[in-house]
PDB file of N, CA and C in Angstrom:
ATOM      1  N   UNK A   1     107.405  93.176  65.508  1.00  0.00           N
ATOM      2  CA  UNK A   1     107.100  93.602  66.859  1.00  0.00           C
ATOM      3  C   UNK A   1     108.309  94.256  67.528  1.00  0.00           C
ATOM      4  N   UNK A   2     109.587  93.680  66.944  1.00  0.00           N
ATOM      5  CA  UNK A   2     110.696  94.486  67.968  1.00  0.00           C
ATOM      6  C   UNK A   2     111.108  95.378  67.251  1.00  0.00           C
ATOM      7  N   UNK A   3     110.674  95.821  66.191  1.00  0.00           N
ATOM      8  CA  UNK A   3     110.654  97.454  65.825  1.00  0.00           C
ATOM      9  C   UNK A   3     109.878  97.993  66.270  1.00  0.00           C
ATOM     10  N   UNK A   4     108.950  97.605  66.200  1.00  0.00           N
ATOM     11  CA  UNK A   4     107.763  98.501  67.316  1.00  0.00           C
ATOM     12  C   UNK A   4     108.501  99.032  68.609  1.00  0.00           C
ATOM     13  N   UNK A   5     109.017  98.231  69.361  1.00  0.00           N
ATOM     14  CA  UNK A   5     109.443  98.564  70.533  1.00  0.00           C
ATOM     15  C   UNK A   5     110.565  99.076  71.188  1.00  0.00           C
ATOM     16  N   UNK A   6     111.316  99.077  69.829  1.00  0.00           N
ATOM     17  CA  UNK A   6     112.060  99.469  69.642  1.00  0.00           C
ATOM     18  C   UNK A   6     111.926 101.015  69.481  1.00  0.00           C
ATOM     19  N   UNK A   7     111.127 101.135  68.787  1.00  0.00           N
ATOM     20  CA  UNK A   7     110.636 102.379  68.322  1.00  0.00           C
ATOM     21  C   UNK A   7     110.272 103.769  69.240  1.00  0.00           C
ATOM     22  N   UNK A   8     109.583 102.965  70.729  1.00  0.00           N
ATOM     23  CA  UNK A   8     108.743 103.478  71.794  1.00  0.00           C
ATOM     24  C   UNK A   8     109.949 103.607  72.467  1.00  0.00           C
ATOM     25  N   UNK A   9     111.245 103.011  72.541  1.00  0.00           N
ATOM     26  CA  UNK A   9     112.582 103.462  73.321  1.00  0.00           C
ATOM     27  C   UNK A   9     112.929 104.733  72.584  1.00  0.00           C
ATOM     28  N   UNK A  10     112.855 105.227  71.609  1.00  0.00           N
ATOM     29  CA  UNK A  10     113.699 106.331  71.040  1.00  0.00           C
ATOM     30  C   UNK A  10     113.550 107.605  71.936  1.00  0.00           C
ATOM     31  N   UNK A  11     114.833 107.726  72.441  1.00  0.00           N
ATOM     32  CA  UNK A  11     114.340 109.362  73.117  1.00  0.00           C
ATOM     33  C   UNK A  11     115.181 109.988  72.509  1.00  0.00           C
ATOM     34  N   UNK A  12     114.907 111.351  72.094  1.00  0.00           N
ATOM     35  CA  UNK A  12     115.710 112.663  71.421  1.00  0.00           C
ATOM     36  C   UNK A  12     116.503 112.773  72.407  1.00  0.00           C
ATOM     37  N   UNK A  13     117.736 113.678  71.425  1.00  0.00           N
ATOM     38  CA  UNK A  13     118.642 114.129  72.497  1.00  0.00           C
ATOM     39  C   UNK A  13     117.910 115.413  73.718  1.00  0.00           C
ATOM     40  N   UNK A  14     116.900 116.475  72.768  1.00  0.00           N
ATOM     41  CA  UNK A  14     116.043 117.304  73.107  1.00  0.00           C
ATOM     42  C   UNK A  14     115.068 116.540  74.690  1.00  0.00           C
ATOM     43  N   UNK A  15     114.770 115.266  74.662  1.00  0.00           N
ATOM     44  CA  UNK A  15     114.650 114.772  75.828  1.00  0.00           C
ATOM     45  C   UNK A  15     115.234 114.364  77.009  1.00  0.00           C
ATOM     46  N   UNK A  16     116.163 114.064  76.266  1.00  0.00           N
ATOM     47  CA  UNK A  16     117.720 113.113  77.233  1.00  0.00           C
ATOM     48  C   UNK A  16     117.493 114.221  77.854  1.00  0.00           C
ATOM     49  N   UNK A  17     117.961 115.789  77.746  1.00  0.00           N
ATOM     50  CA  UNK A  17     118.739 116.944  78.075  1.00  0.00           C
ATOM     51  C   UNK A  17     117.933 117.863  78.855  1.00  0.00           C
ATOM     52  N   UNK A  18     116.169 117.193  78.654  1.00  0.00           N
ATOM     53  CA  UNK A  18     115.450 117.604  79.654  1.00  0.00           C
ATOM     54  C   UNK A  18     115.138 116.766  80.912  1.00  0.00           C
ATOM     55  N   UNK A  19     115.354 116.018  80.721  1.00  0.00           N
ATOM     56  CA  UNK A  19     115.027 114.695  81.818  1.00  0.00           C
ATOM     57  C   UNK A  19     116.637 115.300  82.811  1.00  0.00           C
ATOM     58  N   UNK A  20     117.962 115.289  82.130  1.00  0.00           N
ATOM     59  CA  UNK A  20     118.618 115.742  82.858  1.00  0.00           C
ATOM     60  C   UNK A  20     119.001 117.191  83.967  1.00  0.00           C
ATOM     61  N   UNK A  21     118.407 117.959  82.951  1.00  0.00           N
ATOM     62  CA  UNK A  21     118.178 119.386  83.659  1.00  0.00           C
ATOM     63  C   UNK A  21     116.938 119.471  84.585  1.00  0.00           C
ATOM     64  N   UNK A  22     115.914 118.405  84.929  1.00  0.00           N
ATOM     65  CA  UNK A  22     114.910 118.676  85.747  1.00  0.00           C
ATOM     66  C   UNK A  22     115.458 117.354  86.585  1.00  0.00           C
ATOM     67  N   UNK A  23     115.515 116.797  86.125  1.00  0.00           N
ATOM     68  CA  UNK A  23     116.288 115.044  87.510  1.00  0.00           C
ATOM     69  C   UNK A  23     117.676 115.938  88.535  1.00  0.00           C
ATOM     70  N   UNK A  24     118.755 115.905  87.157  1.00  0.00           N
ATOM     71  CA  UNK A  24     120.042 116.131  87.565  1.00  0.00           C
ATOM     72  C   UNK A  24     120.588 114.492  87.623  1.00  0.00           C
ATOM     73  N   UNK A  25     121.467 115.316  87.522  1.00  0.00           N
ATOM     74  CA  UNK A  25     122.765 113.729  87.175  1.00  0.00           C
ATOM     75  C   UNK A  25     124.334 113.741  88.038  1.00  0.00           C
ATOM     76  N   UNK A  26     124.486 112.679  88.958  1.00  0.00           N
ATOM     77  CA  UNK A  26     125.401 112.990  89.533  1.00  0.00           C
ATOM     78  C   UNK A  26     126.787 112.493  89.084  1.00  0.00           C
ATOM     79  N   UNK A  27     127.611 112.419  88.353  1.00  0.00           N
ATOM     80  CA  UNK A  27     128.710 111.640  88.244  1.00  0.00           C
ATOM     81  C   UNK A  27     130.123 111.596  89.103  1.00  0.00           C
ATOM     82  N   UNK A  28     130.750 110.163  89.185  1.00  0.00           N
ATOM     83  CA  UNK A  28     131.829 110.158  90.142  1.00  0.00           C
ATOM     84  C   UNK A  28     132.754 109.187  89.015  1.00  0.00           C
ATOM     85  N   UNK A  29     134.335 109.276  89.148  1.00  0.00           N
ATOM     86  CA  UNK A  29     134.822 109.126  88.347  1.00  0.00           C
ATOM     87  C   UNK A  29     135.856 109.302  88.971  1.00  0.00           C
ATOM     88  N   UNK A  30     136.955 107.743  88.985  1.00  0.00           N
ATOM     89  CA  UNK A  30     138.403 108.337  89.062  1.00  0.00           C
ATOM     90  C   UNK A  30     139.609 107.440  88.264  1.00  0.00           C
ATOM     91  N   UNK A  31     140.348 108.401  88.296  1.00  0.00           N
ATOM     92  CA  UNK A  31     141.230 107.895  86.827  1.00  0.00           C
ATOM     93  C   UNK A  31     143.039 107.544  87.267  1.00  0.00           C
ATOM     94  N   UNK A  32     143.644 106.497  87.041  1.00  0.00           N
ATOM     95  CA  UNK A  32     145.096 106.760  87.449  1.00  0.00           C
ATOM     96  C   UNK A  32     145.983 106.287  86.532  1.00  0.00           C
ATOM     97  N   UNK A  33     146.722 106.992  86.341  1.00  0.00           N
ATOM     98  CA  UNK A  33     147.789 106.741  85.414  1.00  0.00           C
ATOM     99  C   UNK A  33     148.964 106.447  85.803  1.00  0.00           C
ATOM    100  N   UNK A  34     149.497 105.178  84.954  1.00  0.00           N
ATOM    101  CA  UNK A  34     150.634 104.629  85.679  1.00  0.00           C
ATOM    102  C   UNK A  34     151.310 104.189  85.059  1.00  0.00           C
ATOM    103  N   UNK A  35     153.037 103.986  85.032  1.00  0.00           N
ATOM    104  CA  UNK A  35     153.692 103.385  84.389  1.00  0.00           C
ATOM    105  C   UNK A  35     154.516 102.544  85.267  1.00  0.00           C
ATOM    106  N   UNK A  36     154.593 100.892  84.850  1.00  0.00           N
ATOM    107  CA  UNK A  36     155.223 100.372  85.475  1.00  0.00           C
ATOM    108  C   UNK A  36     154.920  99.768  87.188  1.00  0.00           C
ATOM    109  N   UNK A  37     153.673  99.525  87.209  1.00  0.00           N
ATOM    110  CA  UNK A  37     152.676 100.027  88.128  1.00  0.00           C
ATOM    111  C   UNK A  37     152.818 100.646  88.996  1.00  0.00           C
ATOM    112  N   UNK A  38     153.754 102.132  88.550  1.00  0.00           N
ATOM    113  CA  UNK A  38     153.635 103.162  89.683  1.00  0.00           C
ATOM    114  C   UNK A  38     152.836 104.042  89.062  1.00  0.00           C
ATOM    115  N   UNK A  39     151.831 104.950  90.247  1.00  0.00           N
ATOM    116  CA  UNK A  39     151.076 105.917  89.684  1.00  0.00           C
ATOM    117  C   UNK A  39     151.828 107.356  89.764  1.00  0.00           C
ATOM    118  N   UNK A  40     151.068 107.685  88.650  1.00  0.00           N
ATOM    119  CA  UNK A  40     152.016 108.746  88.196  1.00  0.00           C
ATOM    120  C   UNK A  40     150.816 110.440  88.464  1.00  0.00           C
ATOM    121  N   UNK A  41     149.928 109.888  87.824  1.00  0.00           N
ATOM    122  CA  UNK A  41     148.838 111.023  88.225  1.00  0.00           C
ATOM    123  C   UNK A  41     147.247 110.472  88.610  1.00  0.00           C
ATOM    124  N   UNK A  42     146.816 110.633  89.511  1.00  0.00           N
ATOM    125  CA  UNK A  42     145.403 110.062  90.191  1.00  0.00           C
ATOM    126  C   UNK A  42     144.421 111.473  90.435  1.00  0.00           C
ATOM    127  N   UNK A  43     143.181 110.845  89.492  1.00  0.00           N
ATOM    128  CA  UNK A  43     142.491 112.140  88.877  1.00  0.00           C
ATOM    129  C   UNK A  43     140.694 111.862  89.875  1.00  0.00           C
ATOM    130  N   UNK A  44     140.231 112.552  90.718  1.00  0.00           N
ATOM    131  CA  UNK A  44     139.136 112.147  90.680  1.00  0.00           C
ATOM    132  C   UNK A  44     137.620 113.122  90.456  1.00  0.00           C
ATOM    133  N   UNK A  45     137.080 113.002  89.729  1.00  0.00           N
ATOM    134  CA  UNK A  45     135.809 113.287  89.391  1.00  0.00           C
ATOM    135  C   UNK A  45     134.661 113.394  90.208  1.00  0.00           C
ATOM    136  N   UNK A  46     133.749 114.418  90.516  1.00  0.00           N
ATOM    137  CA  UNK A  46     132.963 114.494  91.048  1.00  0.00           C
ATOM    138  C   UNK A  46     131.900 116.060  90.561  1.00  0.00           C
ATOM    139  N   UNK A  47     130.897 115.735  89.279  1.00  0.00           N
ATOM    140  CA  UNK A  47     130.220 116.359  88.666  1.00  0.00           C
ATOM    141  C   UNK A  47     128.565 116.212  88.823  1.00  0.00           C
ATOM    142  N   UNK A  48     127.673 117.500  89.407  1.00  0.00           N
ATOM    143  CA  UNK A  48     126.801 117.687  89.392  1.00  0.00           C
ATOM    144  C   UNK A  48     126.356 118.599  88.153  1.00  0.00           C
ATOM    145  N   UNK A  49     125.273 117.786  87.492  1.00  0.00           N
ATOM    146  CA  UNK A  49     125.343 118.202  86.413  1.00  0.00           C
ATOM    147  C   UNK A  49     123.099 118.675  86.463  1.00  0.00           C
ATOM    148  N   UNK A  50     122.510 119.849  86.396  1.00  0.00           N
ATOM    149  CA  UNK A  50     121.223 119.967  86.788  1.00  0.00           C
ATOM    150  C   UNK A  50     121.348 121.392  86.194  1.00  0.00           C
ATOM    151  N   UNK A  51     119.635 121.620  86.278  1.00  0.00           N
ATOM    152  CA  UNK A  51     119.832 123.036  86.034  1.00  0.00           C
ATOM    153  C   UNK A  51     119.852 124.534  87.169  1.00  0.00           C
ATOM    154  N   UNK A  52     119.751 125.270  86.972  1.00  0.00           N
ATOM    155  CA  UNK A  52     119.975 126.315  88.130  1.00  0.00           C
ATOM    156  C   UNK A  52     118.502 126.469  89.096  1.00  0.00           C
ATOM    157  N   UNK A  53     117.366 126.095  88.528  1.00  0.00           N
ATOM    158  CA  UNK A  53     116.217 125.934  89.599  1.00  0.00           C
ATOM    159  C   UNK A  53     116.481 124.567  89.892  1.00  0.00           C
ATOM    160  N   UNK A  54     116.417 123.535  89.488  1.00  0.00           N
ATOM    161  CA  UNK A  54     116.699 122.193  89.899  1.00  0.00           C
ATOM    162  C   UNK A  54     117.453 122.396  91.259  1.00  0.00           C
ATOM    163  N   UNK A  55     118.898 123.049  91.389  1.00  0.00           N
ATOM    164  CA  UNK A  55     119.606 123.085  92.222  1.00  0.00           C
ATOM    165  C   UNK A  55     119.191 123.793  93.031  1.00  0.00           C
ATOM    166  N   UNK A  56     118.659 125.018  93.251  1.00  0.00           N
ATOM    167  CA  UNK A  56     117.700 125.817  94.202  1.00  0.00           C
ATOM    168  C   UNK A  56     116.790 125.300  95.009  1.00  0.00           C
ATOM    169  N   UNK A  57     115.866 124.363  93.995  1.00  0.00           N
ATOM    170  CA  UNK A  57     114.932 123.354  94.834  1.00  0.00           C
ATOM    171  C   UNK A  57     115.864 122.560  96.008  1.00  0.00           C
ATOM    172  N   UNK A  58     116.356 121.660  95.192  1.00  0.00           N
ATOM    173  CA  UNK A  58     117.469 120.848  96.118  1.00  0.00           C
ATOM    174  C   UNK A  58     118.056 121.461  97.263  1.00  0.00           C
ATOM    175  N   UNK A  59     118.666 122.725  96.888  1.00  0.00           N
ATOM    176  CA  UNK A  59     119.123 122.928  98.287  1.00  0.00           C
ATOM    177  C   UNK A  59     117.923 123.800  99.018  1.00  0.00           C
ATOM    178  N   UNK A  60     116.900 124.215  98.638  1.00  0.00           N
ATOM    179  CA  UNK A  60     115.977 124.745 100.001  1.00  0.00           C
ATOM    180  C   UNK A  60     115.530 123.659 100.768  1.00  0.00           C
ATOM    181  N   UNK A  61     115.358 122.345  99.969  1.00  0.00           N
ATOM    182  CA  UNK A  61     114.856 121.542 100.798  1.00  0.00           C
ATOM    183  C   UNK A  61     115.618 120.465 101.822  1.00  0.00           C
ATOM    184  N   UNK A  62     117.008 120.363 101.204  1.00  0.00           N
ATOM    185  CA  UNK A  62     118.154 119.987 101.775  1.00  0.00           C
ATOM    186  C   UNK A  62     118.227 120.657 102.940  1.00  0.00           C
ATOM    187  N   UNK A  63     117.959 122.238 103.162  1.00  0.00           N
ATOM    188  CA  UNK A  63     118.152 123.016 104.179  1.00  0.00           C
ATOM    189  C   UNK A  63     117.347 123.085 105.203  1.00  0.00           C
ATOM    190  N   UNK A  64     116.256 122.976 104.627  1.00  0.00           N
ATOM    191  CA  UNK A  64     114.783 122.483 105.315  1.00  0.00           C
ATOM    192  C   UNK A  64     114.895 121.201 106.165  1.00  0.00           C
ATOM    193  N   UNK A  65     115.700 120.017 105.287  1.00  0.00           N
ATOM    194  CA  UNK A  65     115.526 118.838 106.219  1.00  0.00           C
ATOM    195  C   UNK A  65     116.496 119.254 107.539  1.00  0.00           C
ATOM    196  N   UNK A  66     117.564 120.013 107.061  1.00  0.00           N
ATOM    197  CA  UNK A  66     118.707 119.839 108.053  1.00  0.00           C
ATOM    198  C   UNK A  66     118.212 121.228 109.598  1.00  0.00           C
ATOM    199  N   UNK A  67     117.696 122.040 109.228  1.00  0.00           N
ATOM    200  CA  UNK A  67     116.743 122.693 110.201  1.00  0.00           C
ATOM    201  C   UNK A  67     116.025 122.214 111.329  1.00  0.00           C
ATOM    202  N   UNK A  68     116.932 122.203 112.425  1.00  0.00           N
ATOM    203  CA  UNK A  68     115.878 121.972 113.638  1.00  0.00           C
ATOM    204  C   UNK A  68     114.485 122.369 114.018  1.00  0.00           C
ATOM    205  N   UNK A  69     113.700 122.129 114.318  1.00  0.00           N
ATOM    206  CA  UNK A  69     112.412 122.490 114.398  1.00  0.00           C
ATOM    207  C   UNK A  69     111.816 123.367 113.238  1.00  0.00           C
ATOM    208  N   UNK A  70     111.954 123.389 112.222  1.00  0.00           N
ATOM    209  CA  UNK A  70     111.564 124.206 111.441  1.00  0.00           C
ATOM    210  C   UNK A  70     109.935 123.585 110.721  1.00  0.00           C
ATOM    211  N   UNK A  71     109.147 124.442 111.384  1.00  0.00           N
ATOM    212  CA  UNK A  71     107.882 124.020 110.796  1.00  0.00           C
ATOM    213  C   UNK A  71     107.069 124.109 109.399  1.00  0.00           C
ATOM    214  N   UNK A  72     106.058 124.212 109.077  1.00  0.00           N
ATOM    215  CA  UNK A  72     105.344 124.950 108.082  1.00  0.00           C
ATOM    216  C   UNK A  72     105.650 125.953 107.805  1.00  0.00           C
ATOM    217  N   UNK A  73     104.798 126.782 109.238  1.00  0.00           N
ATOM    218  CA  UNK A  73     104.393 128.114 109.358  1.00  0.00           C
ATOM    219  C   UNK A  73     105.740 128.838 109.001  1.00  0.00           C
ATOM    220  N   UNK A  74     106.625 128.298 110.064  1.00  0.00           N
ATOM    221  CA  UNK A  74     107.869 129.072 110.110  1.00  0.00           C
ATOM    222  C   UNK A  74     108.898 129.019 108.512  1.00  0.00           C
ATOM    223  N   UNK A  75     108.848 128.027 107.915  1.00  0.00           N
ATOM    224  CA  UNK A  75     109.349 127.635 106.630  1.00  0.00           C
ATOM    225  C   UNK A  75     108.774 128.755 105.509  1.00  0.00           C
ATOM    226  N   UNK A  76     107.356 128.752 105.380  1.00  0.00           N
ATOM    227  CA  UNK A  76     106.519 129.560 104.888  1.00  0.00           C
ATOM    228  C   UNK A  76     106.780 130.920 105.217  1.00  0.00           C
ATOM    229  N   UNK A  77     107.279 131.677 106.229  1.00  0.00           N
ATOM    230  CA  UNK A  77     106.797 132.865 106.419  1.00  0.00           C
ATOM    231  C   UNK A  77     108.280 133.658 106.048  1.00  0.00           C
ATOM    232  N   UNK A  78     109.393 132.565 105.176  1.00  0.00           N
ATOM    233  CA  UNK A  78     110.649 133.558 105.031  1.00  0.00           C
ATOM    234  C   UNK A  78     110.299 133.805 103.134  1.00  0.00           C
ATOM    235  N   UNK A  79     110.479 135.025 102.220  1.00  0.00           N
ATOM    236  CA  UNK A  79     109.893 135.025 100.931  1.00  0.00           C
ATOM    237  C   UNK A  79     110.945 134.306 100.200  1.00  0.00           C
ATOM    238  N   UNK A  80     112.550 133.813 100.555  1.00  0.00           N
ATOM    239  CA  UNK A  80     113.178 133.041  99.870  1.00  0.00           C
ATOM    240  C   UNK A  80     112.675 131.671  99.720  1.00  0.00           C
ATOM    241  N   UNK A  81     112.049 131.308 100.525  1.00  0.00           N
ATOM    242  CA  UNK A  81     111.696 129.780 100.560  1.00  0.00           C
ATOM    243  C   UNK A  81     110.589 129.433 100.145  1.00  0.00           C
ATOM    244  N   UNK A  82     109.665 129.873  99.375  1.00  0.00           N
ATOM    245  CA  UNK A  82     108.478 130.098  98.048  1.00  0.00           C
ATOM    246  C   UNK A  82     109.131 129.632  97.361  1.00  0.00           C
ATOM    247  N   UNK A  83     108.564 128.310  96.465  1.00  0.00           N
ATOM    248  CA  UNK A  83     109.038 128.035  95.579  1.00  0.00           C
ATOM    249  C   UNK A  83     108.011 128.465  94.155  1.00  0.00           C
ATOM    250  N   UNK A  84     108.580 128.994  93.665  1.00  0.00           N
ATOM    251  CA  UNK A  84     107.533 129.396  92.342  1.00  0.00           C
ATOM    252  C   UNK A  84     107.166 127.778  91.040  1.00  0.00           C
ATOM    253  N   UNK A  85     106.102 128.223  90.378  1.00  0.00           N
ATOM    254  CA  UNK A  85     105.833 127.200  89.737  1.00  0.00           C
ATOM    255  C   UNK A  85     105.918 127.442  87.992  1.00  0.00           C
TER     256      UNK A  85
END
């Protein structure tokens, strides 16, 4: 049985890499190097990792929320803000 279910976990890398390019993945990361416990170099990370419509979506609608009164109609009637399917 726990090969079985084992089995139903397997995701391709071919999946991993789509799940990431349509989700997006945010990573944060920081690194310090030190000798003697003085730091010597302090590194920090901050990677958006998606694909180029992924990120388009995100920010029309990011822009959308941050828009004062911005309605339907009015949202609708600019041709950048169509999102194609």
């Amino acid at each position: 049985m726990s090969q079985l279910a084992a089995k139903e976990k397997e995701v391709t890398l071919l999946d991993l890499l789509d799940r990431i390019l349509n989700k997006g993945v945010i990573l944060y990361g920081d690194v310090t190097l030190s000798v003697a416990d003085v730091d010597l170099v302090y590194l920090s990370l901050k990677v958006l990792l998606t694909s180029v419509e992924t990120a388009e979506k995100m920010k029309r609608a990011a822009s959308l929320r941050l828009e004062p009164g911005a309605g339907g109609a009015a949202a609708s009637s600019d041709p950048k803000m169509e999102i194609s399917s």
